[in-house]
Protein backbone atom coordinates (compact mmCIF):
# COMPACT_ATOMS: atom_id res chain seq x y z
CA UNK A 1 -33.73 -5.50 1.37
CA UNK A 2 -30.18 -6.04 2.13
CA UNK A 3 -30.94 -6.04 5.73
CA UNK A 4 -33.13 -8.86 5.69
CA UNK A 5 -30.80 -10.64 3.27
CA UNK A 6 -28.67 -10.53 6.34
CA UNK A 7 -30.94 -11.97 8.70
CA UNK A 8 -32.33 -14.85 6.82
CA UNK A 9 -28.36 -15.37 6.52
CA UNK A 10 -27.85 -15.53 9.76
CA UNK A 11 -30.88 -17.29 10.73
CA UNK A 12 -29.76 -19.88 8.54
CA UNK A 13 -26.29 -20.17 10.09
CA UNK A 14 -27.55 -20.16 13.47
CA UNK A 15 -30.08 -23.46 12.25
CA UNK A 16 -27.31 -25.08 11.04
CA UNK A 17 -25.03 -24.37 14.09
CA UNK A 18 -27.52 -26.06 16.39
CA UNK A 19 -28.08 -28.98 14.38
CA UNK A 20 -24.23 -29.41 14.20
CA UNK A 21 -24.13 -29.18 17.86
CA UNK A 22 -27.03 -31.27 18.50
CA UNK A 23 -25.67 -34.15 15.77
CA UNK A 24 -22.06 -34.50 17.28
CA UNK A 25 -22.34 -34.65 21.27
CA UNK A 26 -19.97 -37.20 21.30
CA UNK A 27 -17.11 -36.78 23.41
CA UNK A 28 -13.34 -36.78 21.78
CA UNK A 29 -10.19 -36.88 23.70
CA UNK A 30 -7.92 -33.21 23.14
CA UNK A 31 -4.21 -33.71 23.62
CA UNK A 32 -2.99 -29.91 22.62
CA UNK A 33 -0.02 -30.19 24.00
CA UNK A 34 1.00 -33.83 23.41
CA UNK A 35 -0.56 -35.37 26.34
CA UNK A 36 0.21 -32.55 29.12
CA UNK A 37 -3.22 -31.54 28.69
CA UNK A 38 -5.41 -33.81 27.89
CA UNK A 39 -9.18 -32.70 27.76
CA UNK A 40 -12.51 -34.83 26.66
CA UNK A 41 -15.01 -32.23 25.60
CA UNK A 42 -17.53 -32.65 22.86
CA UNK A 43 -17.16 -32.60 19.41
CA UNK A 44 -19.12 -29.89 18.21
CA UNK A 45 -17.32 -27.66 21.32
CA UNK A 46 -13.89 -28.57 19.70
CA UNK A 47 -15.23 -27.22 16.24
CA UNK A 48 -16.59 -24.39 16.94
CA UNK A 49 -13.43 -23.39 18.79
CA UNK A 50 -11.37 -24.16 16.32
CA UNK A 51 -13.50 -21.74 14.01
CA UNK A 52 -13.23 -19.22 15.91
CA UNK A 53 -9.70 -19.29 16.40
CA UNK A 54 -9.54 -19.83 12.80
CA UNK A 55 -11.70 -16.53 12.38
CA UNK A 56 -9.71 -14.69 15.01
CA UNK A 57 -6.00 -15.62 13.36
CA UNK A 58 -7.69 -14.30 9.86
CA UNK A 59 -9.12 -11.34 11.21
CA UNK A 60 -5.68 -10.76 12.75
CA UNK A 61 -3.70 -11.30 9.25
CA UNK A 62 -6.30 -9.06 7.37
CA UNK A 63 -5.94 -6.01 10.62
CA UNK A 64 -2.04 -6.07 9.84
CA UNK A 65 -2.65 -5.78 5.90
CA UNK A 66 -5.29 -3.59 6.40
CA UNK A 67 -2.56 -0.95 8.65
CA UNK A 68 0.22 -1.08 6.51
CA UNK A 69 -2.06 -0.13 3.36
CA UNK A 70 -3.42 2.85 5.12
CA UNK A 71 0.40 3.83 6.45
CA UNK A 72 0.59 3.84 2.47
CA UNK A 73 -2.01 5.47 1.65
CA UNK A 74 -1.22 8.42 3.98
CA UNK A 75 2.40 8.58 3.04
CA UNK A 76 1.33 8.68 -1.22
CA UNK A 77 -1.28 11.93 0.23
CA UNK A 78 1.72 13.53 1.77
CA UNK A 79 3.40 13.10 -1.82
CA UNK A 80 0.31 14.29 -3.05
CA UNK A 81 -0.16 17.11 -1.17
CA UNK A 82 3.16 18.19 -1.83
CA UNK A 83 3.41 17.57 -5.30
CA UNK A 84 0.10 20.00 -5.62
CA UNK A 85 1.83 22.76 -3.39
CA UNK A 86 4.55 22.19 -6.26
CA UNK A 87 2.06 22.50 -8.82
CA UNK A 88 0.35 25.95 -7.68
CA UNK A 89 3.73 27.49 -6.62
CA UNK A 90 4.75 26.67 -10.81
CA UNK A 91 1.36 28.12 -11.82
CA UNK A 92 2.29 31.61 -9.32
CA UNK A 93 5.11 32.12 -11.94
CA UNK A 94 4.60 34.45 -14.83
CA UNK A 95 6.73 34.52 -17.56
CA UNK A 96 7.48 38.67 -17.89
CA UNK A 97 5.28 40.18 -20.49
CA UNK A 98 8.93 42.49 -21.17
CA UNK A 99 10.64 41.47 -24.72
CA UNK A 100 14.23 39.83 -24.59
CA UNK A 101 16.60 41.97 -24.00
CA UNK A 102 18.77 42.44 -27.36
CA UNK A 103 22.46 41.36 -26.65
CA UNK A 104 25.16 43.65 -28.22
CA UNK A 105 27.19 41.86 -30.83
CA UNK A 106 30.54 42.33 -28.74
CA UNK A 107 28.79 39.68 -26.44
CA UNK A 108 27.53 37.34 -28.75
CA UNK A 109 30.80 37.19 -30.31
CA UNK A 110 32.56 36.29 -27.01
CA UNK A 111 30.28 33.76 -26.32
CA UNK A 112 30.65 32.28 -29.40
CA UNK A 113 34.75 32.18 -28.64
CA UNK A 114 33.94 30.27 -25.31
CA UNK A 115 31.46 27.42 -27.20
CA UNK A 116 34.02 27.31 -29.99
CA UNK A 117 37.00 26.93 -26.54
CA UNK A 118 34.85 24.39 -25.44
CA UNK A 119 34.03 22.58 -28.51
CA UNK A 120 37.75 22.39 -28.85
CA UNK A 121 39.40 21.09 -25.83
CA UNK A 122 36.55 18.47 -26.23
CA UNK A 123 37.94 17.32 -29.87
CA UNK A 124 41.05 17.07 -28.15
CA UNK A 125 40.25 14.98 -25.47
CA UNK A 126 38.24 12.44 -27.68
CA UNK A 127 41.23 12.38 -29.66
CA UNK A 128 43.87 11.46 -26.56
CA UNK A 129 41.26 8.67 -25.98
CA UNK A 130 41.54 7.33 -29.46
């Protein structure tokens, strides 16, 4: 279906490309380069040139989007790929079934002395800043 969709498309462009060509024979003078060059060819030749150059210079633009979109697309798989190596490496990681080790209360009580230090000298510098 789509296939001959495609040819009745085309068949229809090609019709109307030789009627164009057979309508406009006249010939127009082509100064390109402001009258170096000066050329008389017909006028259906100078359109379908420019067409095609016109097809060629968007085919161009789309080409360059089209690489720098796939250099992105294979640096955000390398983030990807990396990001899932992060993932399964996280996953490898057990927690130990063991219980907590019970601290002794002489430890406990000298790390509370250290937070209550800290606390401290912090009070005091809030204060010099006052």
């Amino acid at each position: 279906m789509i296939r001959i969709f495609k040819l009745v498309i085309q068949a229809v462009f090609i019709g109307y490309l030789i009627i164009f060509s057979v309508s406009n024979v006249e010939t127009v003078t082509f100064k390109p380069l402001m009258n170096i060059a000066v050329y008389n060819i017909p006028l259906f030749l100078l359109v379908i040139i420019t067409l095609f150059i016109g097809i060629v210079i968007g085919a161009l633009a789309v080409w360059g989007e089209s690489l720098a979109l796939k250099s992105k697309i294979k640096k955000l798989n390398k983030e990807i790929a990396a990001e899932q190596q992060e993932i399964e490496r996280l996953q490898k990681l057990t927690i130990s079934s063991e219980p907590a080790k019970q601290e002794s209360p002489a430890v406990i009580e000298e790390t509370n002395k250290t937070e209550t230090t800290s606390e401290n000298t912090q009070n005091d510098i809030k204060d010099a800043l006052r």
